[in-house]
Protein backbone atom coordinates (compact mmCIF):
# COMPACT_ATOMS: atom_id res chain seq x y z
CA UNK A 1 14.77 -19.77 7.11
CA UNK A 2 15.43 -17.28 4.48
CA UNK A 3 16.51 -13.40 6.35
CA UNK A 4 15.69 -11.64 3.52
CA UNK A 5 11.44 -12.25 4.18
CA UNK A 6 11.65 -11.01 7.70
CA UNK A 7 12.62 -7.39 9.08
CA UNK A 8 13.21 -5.68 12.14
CA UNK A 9 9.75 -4.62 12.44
CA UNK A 10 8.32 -7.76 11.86
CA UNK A 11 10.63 -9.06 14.66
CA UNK A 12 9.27 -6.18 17.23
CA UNK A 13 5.73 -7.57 16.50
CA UNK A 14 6.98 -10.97 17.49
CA UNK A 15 7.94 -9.26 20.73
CA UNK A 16 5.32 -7.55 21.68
CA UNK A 17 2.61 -10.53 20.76
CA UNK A 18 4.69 -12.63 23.21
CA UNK A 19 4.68 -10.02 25.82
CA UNK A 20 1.41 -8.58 25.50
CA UNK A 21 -0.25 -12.25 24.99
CA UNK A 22 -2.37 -11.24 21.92
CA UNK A 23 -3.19 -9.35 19.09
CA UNK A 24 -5.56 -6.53 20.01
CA UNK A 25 -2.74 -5.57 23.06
CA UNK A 26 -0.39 -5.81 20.88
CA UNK A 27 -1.77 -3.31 18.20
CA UNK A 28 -2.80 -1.23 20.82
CA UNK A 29 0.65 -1.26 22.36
CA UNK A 30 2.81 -0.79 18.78
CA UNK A 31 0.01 2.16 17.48
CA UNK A 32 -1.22 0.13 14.76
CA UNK A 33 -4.25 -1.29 13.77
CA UNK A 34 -5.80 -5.17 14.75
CA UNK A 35 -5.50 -6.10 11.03
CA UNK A 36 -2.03 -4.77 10.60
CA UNK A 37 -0.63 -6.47 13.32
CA UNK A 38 -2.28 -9.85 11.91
CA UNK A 39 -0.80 -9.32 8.72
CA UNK A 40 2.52 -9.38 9.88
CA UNK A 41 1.97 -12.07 11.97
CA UNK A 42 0.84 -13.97 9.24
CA UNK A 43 4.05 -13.01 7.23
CA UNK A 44 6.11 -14.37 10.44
CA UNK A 45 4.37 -17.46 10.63
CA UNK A 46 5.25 -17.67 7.00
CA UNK A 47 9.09 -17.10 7.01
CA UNK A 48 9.23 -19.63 10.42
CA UNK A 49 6.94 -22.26 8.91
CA UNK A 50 5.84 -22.26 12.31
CA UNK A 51 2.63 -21.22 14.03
CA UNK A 52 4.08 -19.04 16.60
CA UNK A 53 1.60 -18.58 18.86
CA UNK A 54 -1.38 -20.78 20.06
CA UNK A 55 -4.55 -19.14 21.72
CA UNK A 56 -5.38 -20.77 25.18
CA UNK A 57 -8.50 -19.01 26.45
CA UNK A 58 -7.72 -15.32 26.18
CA UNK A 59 -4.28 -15.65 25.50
CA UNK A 60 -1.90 -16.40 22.81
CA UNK A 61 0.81 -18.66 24.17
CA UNK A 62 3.38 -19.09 22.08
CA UNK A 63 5.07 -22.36 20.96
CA UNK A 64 7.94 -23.82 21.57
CA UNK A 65 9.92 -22.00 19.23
CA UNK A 66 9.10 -18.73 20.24
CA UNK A 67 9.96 -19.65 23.96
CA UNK A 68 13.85 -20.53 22.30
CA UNK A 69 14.01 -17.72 20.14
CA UNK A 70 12.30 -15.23 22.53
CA UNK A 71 15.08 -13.72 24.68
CA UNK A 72 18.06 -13.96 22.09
CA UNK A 73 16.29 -12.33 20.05
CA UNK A 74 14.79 -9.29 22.80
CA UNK A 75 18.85 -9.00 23.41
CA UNK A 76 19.58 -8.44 19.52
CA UNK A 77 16.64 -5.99 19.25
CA UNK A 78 18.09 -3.86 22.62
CA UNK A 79 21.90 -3.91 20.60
CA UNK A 80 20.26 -2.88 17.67
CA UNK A 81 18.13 0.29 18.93
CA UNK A 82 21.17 1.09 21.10
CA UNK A 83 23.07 0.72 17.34
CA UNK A 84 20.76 2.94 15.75
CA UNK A 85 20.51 5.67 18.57
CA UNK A 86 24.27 6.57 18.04
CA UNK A 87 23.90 6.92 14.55
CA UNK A 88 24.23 10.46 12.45
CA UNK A 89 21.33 11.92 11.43
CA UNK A 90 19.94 11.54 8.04
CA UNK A 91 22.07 13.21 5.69
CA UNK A 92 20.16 13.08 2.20
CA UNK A 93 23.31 14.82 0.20
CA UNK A 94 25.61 12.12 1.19
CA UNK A 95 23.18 8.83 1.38
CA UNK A 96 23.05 5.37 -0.76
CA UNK A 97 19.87 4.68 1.10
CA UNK A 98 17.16 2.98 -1.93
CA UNK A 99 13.55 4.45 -1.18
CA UNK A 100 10.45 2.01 -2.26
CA UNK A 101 7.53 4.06 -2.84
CA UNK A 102 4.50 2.59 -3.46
CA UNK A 103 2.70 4.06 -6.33
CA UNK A 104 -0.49 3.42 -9.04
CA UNK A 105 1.31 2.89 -12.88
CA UNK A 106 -0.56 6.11 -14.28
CA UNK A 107 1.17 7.90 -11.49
CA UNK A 108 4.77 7.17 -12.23
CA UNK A 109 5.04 9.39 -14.94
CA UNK A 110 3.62 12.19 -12.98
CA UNK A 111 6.11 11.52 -9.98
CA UNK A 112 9.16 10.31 -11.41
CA UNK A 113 10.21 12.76 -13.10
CA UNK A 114 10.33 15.72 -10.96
CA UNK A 115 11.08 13.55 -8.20
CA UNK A 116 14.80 11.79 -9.77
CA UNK A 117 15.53 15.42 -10.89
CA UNK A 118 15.32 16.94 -7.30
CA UNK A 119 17.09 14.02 -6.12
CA UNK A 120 19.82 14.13 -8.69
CA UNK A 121 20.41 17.83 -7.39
CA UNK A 122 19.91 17.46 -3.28
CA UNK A 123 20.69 13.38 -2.96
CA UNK A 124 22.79 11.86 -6.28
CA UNK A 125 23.21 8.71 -4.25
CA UNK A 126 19.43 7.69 -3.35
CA UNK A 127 18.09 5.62 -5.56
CA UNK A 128 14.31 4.83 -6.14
CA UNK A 129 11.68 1.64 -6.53
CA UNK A 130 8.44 2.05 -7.37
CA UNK A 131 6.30 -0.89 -6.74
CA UNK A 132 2.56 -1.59 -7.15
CA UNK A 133 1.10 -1.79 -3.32
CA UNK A 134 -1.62 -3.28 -2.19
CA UNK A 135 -4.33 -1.12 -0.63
CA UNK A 136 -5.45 -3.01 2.03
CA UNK A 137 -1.72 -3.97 3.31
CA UNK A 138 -0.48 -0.23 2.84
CA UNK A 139 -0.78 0.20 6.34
CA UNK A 140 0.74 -2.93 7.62
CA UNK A 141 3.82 -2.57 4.70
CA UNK A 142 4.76 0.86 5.62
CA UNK A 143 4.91 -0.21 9.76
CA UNK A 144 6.65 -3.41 8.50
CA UNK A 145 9.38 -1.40 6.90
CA UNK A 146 8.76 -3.19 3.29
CA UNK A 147 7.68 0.47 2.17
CA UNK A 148 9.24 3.71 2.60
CA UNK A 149 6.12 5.99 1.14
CA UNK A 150 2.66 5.56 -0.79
CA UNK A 151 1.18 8.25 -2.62
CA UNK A 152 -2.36 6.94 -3.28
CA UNK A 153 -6.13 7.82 -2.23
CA UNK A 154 -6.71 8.89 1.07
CA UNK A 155 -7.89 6.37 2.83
CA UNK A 156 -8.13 5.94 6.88
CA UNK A 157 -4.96 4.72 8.48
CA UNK A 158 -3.72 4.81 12.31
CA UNK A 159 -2.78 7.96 13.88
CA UNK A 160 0.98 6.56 13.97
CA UNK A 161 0.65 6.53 9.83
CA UNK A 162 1.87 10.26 8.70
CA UNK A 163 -0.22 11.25 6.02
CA UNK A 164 -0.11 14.45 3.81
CA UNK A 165 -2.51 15.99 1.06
CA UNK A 166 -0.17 16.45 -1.46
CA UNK A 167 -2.82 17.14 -5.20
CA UNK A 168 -6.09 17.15 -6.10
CA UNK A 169 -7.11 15.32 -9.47
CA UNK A 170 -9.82 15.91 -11.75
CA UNK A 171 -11.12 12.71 -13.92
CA UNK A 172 -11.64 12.44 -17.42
CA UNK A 173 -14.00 10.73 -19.97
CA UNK A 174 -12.27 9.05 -22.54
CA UNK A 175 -13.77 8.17 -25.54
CA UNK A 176 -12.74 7.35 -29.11
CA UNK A 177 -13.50 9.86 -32.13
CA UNK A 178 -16.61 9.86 -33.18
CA UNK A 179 -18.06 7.80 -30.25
CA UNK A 180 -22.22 8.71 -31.07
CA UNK A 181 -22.85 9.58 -27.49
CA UNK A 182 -19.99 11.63 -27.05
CA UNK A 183 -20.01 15.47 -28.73
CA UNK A 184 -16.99 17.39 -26.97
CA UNK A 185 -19.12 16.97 -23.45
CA UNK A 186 -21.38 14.23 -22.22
CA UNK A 187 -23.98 14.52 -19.31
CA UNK A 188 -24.35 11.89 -16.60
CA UNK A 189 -27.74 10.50 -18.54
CA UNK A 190 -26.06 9.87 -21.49
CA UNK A 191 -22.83 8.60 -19.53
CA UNK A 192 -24.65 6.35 -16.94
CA UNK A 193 -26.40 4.76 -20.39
CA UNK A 194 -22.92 3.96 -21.91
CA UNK A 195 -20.69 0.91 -20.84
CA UNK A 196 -17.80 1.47 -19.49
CA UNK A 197 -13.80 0.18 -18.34
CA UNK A 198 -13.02 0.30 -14.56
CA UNK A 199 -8.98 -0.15 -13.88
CA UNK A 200 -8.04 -1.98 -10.61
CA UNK A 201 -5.71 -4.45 -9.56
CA UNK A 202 -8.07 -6.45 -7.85
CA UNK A 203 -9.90 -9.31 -9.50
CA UNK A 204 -13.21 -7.73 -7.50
CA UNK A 205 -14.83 -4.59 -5.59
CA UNK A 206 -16.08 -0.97 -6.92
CA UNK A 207 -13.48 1.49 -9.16
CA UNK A 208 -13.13 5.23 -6.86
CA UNK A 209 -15.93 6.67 -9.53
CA UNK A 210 -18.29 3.75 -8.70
CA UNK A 211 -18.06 4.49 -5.15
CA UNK A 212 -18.79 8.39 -5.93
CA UNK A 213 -21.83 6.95 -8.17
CA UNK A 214 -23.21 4.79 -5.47
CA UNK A 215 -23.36 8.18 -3.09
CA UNK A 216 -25.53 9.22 -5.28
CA UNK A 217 -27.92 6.14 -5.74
CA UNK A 218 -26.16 5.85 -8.82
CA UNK A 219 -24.46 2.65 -11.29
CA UNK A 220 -22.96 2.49 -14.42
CA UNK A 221 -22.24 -0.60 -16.52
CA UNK A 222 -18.89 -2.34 -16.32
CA UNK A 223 -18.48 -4.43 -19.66
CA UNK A 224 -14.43 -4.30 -18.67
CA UNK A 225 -12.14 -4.55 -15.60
CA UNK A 226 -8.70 -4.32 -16.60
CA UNK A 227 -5.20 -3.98 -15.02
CA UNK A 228 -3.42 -1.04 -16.88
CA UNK A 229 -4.91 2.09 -18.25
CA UNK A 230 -2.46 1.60 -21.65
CA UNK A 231 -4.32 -1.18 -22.21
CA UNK A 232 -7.54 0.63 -21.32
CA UNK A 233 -7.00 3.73 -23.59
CA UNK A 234 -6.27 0.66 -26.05
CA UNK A 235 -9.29 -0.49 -25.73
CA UNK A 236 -11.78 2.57 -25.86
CA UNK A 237 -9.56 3.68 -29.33
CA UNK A 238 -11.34 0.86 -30.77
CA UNK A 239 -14.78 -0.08 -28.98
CA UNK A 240 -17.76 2.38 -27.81
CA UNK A 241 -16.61 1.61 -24.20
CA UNK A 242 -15.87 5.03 -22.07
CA UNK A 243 -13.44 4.85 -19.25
CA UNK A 244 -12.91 7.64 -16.29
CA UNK A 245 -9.27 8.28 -15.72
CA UNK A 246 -7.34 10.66 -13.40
């Protein structure tokens, strides 16, 4: 088994699984959510090529492996919060700690900036990775440990997930020069009869705006899904397609 795919929180859902006997306890036990905890099982069962657990009526029992691994590896999990509760507390001046915040590409330019300069000044020795996340495994990476920090939507996360409002953005139409339905402003008739771009990273599902749209009973015509907005603002420079942006 490779180490580097499993972490120490993955290892505490192990844990509690076996000692709670199933997934709903667990969550409920570790704060998190049903689907959280079933991602990371799903990411065990992965790095173990093993199922892990078996369900026998209301139970999950769990297979032979587990019952081998099980108390070696409760013992290393005791030495290691005992390790962790004599350490110093966080010192940000003096730390080589690497942060991996999760963040949308037409954010980075927005966060990195300000963000490596204030480090350069409080924390020289932190260094930074931004990575593309997931929506729907934000939760269940940032309990896992495989993310520090995601500055996204809000969306609705466990209690145990910290969240803070941190901006509020306004969206844009973009269009090219001398779109004909576009005059410096554009109302929502003439914008709902345009087609339009939607940016995601998934292959399917509504874009923030549509969502907004629907609210209000309303749709608009996707003749694009793309990944990137550079390739989007591409796009619209040459083609009567409009595209909302933050």
């Amino acid at each position: 088994m490779n180490l580097s795919r499993v972490d120490l929180n993955l290892l505490v859902v192990l844990d509690t699984i076996c000692t709670e006997g199933g997934i709903t306890k667990a969550a409920d036990k570790l704060h998190l959510t049903q689907p959280a905890v079933s991602h990371a099982l799903a990411r065990l069962r992965d790095a173990f090529d093993d199922p892990l657990f078996e369900r026998q009526g209301q139970r999950m029992v769990p297979t032979p492996l587990v019952q081998r691994l099980i108390e070696p590896l409760r013992d290393s999990l005791r030495s290691i919060g005992a390790l962790l509760n004599d350490t110093q507390t966080f010192e940000p001046s003096t730390s080589n700690r690497r942060f991996v915040i999760g963040l949308r590409d037409f954010m980075e330019s927005t966060v990195m900036p300000p963000l490596m300069r204030a480090l350069a000044r409080e924390a020289p020795g932190i260094s930074v990775s931004s990575v593309r996340a997931n929506r729907r495994a934000l939760e269940s990476e940032l309990a896992a440990g495989t993310l520090d920090l995601a500055i996204d939507v809000l969306l609705p996360v466990a209690d145990e997930v910290r969240v803070r409002h941190i901006s509020v953005d306004r969206l844009a139409v973009v269009a090219r020069q001398g779109h004909p339905a576009v005059d410096g402003a554009i109302d929502l008739e003439a914008y709902l009869a345009q087609r339009h771009i939607v940016v995601s990273s998934r292959r399917l599902g509504p874009g923030l705006d549509d969502l907004e749209l629907r609210r209000l009973g309303l749709q608009r015509k996707i003749a694009l899904r793309c990944q990137f907005y550079f390739a989007a603002c591409r796009t619209v420079s040459e083609t009567d397609l409009l595209l909302t942006m933050p």
